[in-house]
PDB file of N, CA and C in Angstrom:
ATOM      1  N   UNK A   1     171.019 102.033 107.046  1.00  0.00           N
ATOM      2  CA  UNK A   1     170.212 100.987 107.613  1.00  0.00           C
ATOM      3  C   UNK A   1     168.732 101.376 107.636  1.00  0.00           C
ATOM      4  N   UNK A   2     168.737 102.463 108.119  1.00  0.00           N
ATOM      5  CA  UNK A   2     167.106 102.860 107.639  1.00  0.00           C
ATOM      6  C   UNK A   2     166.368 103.006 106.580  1.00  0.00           C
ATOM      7  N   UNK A   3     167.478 103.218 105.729  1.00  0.00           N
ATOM      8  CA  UNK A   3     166.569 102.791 104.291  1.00  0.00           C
ATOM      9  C   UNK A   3     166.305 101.524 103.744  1.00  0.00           C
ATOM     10  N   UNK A   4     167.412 100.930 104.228  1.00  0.00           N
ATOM     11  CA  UNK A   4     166.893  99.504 103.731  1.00  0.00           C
ATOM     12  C   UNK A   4     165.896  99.195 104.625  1.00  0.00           C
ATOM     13  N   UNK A   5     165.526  99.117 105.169  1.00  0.00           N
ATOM     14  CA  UNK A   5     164.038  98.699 106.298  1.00  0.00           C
ATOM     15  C   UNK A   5     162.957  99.575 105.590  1.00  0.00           C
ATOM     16  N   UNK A   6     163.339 100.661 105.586  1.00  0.00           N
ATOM     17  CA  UNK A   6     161.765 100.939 104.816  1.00  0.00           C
ATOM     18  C   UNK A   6     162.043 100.523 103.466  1.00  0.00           C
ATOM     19  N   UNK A   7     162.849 100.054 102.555  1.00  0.00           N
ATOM     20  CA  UNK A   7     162.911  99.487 101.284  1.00  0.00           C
ATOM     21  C   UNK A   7     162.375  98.314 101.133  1.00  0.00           C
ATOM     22  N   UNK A   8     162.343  97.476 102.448  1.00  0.00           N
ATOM     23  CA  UNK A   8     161.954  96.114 102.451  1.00  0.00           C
ATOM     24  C   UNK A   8     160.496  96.032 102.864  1.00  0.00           C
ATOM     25  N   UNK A   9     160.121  97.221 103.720  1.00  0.00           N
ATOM     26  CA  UNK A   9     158.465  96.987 104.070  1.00  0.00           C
ATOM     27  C   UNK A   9     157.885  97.542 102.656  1.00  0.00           C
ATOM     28  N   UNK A  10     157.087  96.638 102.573  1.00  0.00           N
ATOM     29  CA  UNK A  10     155.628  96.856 101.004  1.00  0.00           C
ATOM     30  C   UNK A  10     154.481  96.607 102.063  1.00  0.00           C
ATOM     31  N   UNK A  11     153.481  97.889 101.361  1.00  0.00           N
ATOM     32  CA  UNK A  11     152.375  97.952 102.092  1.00  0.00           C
ATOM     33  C   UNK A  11     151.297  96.903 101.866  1.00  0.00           C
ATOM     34  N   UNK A  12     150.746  96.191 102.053  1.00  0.00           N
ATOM     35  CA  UNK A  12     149.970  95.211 102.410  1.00  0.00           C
ATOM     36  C   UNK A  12     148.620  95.229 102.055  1.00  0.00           C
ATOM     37  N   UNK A  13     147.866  96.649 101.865  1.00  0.00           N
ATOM     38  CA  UNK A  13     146.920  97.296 101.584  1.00  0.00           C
ATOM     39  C   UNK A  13     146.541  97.217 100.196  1.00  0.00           C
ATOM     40  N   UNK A  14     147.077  97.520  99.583  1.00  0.00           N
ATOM     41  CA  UNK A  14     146.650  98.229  98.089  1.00  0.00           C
ATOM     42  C   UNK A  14     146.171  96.682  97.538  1.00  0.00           C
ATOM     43  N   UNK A  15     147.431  95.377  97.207  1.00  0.00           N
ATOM     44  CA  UNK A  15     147.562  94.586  96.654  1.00  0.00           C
ATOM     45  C   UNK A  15     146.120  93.690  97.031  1.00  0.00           C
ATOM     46  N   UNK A  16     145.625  94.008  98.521  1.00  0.00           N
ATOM     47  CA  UNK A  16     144.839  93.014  99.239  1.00  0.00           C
ATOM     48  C   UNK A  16     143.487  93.863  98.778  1.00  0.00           C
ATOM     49  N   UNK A  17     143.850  95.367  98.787  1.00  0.00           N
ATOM     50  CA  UNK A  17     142.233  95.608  98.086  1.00  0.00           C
ATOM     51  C   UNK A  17     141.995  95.972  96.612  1.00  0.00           C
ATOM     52  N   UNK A  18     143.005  95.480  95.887  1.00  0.00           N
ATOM     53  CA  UNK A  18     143.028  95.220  94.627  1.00  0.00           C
ATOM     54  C   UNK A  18     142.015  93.935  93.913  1.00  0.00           C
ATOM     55  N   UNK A  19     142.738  92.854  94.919  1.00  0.00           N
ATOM     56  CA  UNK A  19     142.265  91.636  95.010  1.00  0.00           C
ATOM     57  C   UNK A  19     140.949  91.655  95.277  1.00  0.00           C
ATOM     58  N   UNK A  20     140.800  92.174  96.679  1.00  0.00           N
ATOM     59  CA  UNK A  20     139.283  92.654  96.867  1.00  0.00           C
ATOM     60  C   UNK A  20     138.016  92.698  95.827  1.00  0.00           C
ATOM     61  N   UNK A  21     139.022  93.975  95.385  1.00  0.00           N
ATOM     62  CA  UNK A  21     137.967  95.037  94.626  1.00  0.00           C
ATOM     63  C   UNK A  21     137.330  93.932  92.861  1.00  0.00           C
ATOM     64  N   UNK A  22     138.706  93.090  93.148  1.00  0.00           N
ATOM     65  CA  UNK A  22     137.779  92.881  91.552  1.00  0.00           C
ATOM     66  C   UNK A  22     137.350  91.327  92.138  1.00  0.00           C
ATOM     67  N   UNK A  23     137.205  90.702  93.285  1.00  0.00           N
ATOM     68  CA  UNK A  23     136.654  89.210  93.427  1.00  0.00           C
ATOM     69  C   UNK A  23     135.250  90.312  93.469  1.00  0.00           C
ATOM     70  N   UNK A  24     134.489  90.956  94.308  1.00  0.00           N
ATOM     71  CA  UNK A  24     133.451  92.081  94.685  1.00  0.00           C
ATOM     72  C   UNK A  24     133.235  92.484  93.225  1.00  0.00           C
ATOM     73  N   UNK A  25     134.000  92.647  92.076  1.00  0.00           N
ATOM     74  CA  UNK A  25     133.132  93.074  90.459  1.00  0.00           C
ATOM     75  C   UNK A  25     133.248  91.983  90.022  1.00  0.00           C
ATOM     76  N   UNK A  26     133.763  91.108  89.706  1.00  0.00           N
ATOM     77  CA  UNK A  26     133.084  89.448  89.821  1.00  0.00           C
ATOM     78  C   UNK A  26     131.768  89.088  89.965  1.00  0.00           C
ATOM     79  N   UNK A  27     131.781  89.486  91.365  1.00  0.00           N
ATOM     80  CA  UNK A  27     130.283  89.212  91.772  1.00  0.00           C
ATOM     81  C   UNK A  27     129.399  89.841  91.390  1.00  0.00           C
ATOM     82  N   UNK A  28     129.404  91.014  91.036  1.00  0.00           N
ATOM     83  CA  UNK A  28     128.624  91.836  91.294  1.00  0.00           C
ATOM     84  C   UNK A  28     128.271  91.490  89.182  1.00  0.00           C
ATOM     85  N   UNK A  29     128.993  91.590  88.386  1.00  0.00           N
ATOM     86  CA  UNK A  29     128.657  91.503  87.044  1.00  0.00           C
ATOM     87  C   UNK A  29     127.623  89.563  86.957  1.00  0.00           C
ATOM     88  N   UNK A  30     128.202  88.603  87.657  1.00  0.00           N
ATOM     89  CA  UNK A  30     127.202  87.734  88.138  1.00  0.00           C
ATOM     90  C   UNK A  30     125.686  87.971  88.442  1.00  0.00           C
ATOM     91  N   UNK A  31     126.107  88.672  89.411  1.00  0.00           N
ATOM     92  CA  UNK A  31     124.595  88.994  89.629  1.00  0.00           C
ATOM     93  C   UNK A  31     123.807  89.481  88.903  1.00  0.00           C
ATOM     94  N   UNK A  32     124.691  90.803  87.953  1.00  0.00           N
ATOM     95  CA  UNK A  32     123.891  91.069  87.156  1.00  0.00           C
ATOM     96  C   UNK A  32     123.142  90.132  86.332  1.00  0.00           C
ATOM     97  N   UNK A  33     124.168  89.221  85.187  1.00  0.00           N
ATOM     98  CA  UNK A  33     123.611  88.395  84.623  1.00  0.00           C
ATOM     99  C   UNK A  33     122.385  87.688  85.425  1.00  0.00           C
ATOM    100  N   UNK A  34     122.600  86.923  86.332  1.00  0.00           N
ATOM    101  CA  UNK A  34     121.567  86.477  86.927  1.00  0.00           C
ATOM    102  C   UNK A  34     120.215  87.144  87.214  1.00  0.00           C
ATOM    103  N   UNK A  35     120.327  88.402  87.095  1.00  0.00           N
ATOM    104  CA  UNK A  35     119.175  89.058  87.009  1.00  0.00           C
ATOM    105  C   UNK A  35     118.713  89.497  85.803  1.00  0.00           C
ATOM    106  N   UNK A  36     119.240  89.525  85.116  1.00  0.00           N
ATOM    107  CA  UNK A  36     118.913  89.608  83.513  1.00  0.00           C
ATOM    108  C   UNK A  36     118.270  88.389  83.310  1.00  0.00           C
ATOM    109  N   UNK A  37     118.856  87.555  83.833  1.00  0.00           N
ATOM    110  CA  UNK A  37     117.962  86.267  83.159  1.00  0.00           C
ATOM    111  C   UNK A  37     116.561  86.144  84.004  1.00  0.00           C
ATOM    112  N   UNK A  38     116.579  86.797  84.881  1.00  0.00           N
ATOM    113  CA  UNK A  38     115.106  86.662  85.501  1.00  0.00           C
ATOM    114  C   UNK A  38     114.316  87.350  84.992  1.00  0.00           C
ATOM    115  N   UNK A  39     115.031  88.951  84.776  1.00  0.00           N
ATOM    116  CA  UNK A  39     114.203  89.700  84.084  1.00  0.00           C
ATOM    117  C   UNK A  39     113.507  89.249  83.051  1.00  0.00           C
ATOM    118  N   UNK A  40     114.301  88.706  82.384  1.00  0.00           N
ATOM    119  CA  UNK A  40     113.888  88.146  80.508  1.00  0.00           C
ATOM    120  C   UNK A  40     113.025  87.238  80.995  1.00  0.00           C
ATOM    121  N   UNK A  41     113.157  85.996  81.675  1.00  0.00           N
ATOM    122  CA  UNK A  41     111.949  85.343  81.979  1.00  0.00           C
ATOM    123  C   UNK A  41     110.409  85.942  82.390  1.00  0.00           C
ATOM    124  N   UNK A  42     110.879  86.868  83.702  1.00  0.00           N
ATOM    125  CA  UNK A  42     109.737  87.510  84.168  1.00  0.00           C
ATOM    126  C   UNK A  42     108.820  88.318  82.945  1.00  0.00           C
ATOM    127  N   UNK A  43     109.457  88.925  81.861  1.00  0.00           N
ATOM    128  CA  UNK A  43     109.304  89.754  80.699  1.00  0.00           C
ATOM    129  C   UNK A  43     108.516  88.669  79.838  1.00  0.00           C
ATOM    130  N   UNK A  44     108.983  87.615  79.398  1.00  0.00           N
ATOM    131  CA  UNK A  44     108.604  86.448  78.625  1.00  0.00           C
ATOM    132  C   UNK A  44     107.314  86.101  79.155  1.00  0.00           C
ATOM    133  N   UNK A  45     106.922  85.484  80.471  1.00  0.00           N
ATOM    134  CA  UNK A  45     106.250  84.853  81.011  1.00  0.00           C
ATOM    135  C   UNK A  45     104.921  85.916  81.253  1.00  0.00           C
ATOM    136  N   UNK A  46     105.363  87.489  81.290  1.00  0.00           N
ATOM    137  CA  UNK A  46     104.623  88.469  81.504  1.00  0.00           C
ATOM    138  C   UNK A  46     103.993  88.759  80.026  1.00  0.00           C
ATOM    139  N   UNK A  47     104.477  88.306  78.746  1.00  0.00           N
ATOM    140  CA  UNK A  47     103.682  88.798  77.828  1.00  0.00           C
ATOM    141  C   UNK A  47     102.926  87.175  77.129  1.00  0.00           C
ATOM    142  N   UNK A  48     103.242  86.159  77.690  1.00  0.00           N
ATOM    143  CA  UNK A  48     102.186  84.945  77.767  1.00  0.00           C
ATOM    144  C   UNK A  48     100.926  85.355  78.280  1.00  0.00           C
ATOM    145  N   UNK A  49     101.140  85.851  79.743  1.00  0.00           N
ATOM    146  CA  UNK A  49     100.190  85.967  80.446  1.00  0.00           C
ATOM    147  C   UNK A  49      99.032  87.261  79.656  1.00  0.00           C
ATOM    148  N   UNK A  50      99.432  88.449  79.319  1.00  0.00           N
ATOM    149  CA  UNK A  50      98.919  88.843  78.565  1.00  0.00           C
ATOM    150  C   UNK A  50      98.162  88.689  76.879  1.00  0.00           C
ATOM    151  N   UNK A  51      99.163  87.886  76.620  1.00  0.00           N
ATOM    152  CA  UNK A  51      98.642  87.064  75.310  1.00  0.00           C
ATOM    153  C   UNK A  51      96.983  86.471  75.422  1.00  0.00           C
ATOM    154  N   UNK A  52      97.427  85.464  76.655  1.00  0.00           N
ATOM    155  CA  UNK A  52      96.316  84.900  77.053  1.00  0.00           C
ATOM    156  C   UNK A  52      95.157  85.453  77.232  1.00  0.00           C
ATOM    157  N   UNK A  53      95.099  86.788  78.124  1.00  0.00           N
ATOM    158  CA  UNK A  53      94.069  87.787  78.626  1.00  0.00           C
ATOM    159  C   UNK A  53      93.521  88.122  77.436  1.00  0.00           C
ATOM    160  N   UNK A  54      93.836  88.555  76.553  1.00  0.00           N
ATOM    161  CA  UNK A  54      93.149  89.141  75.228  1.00  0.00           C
ATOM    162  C   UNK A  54      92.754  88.254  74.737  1.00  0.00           C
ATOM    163  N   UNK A  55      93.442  86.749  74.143  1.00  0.00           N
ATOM    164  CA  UNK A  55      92.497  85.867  73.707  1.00  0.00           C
ATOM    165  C   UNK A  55      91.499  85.630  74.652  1.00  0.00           C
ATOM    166  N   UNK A  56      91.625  85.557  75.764  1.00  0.00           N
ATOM    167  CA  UNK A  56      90.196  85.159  76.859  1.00  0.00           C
ATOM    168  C   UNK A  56      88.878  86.645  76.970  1.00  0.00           C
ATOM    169  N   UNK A  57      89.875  87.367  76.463  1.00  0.00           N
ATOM    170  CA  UNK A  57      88.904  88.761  76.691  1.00  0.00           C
ATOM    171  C   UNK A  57      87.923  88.629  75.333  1.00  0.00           C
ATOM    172  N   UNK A  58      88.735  88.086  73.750  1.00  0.00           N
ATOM    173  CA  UNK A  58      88.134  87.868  73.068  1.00  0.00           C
ATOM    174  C   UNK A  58      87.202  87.363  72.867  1.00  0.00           C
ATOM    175  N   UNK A  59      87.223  85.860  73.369  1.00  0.00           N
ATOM    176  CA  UNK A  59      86.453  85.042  73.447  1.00  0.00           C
ATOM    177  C   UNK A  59      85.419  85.298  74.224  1.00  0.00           C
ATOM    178  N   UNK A  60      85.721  85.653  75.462  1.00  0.00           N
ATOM    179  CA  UNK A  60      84.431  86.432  76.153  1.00  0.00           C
ATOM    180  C   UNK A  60      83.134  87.516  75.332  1.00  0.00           C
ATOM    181  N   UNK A  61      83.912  88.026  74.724  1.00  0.00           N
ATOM    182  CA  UNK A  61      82.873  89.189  74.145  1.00  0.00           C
ATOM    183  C   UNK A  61      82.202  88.453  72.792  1.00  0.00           C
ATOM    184  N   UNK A  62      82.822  86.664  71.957  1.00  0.00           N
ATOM    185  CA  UNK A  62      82.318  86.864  71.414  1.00  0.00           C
ATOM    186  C   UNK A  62      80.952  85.548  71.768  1.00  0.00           C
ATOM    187  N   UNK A  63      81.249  85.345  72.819  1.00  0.00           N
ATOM    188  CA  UNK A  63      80.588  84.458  73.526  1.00  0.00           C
ATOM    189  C   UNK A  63      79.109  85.295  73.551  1.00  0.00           C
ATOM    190  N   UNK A  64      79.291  86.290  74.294  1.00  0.00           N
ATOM    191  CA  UNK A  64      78.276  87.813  74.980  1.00  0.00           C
ATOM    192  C   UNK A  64      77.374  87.884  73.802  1.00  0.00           C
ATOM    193  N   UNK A  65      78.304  88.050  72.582  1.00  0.00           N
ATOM    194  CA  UNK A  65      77.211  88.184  71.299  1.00  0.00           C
ATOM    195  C   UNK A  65      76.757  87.317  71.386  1.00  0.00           C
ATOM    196  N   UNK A  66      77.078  86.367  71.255  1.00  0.00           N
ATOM    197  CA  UNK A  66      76.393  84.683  70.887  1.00  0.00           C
ATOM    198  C   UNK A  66      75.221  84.741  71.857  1.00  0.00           C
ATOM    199  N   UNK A  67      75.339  84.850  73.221  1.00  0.00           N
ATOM    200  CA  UNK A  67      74.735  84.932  74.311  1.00  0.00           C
ATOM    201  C   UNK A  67      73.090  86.099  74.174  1.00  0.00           C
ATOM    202  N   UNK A  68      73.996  86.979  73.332  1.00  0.00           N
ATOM    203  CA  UNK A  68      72.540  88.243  73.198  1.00  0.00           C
ATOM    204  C   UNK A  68      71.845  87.624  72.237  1.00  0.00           C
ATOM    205  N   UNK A  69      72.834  87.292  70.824  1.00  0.00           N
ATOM    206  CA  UNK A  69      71.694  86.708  69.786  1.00  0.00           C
ATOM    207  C   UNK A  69      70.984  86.093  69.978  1.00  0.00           C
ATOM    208  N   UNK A  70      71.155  84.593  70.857  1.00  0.00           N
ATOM    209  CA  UNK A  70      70.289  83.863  71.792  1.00  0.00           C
ATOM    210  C   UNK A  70      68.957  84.275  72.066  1.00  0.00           C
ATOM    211  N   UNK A  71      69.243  85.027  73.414  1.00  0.00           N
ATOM    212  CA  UNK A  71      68.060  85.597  74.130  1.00  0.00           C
ATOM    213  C   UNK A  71      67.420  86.292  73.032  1.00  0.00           C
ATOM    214  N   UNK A  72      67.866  87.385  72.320  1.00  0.00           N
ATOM    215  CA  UNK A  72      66.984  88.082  71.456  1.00  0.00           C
ATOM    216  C   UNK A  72      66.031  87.075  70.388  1.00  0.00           C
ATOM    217  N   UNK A  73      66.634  86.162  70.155  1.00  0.00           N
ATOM    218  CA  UNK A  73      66.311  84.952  69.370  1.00  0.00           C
ATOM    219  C   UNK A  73      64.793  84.504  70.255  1.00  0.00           C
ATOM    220  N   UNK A  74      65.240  84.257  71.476  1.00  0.00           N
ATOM    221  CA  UNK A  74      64.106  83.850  72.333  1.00  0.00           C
ATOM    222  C   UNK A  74      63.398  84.915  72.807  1.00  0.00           C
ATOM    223  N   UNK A  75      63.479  86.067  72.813  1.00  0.00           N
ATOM    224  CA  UNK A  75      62.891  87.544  73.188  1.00  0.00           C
ATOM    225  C   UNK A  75      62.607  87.405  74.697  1.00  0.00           C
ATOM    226  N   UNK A  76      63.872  86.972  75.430  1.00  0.00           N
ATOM    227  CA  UNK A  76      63.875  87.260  76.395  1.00  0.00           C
ATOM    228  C   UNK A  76      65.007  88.279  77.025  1.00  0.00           C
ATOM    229  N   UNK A  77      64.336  89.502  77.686  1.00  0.00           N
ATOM    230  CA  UNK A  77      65.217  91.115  77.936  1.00  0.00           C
ATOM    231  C   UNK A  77      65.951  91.133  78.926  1.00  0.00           C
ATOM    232  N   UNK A  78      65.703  90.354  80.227  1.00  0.00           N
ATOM    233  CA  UNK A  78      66.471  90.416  81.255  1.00  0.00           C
ATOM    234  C   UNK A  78      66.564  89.334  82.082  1.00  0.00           C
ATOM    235  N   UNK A  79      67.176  88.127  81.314  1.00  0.00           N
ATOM    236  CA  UNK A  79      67.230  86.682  82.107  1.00  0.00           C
ATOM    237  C   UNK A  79      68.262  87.301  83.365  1.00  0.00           C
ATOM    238  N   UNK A  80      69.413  87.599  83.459  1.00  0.00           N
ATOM    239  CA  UNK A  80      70.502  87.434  84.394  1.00  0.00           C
ATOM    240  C   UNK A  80      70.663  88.965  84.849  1.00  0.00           C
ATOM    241  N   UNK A  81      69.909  88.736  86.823  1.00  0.00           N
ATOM    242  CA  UNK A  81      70.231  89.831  87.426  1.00  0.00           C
ATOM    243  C   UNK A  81      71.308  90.635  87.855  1.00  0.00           C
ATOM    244  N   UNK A  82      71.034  91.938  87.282  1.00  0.00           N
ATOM    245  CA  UNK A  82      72.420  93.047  87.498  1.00  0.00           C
ATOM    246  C   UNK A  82      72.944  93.119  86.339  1.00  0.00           C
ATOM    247  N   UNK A  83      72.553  92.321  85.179  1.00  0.00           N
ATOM    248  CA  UNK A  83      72.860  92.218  83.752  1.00  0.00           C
ATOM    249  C   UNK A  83      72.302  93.891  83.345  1.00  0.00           C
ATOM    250  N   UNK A  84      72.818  94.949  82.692  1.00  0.00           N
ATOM    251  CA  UNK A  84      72.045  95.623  82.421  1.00  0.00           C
ATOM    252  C   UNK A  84      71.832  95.335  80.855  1.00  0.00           C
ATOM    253  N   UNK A  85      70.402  96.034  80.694  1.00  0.00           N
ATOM    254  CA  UNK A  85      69.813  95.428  79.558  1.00  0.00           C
ATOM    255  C   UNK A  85      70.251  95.805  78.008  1.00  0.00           C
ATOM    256  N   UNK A  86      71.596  97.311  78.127  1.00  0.00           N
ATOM    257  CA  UNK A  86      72.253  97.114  76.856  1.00  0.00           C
ATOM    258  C   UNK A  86      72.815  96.011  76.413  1.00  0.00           C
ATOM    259  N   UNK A  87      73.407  95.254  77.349  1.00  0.00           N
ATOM    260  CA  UNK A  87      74.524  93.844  77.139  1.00  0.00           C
ATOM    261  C   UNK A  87      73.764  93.043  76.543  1.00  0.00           C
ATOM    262  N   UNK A  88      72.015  93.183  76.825  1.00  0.00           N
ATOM    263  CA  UNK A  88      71.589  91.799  76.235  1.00  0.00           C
ATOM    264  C   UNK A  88      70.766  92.026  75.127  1.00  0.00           C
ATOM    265  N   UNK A  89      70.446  93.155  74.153  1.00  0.00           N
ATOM    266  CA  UNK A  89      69.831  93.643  73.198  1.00  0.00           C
ATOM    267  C   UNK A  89      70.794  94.224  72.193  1.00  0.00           C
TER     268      UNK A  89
END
């Protein structure tokens, strides 16, 4: 009789954190994805933003020339204060 009683109890444990364990890697490989996709956006959106900076950095400097040829054109040395006067010659 005692063996059949412990033959009939099954532990309750294992099966329930079996279950557990993989709804919890479920999630957890979710999330990953979900963060991959932010990453890649954040990554994407981060080399726009840089794209941009260099064309604007470009354009800036070739503006500056334009800007020196100008003045030198007009032979004027130091229109804009705090300008130092390599930038404009």
């Amino acid at each position: 009789m005692c063996s059949k009683a412990s033959a009939a109890i099954k532990p309750p444990l294992p099966g329930r954190l079996q279950t557990t364990r993989m709804r919890l890697e479920r999630r957890r490989k979710r999330a990953r994805k979900v963060l991959q996709m932010v990453n890649l956006k954040l990554y994407l959106e981060n080399r726009c933003i840089m794209e941009e900076n260099r064309r604007l950095r470009k354009k800036a400097f070739l503006l500056r020339q334009e800007n020196t040829a100008l003045l030198s054109h007009l032979g004027i040395t130091n229109l804009v204060p705090g300008w130092p006067p390599s930038l404009l010659s």
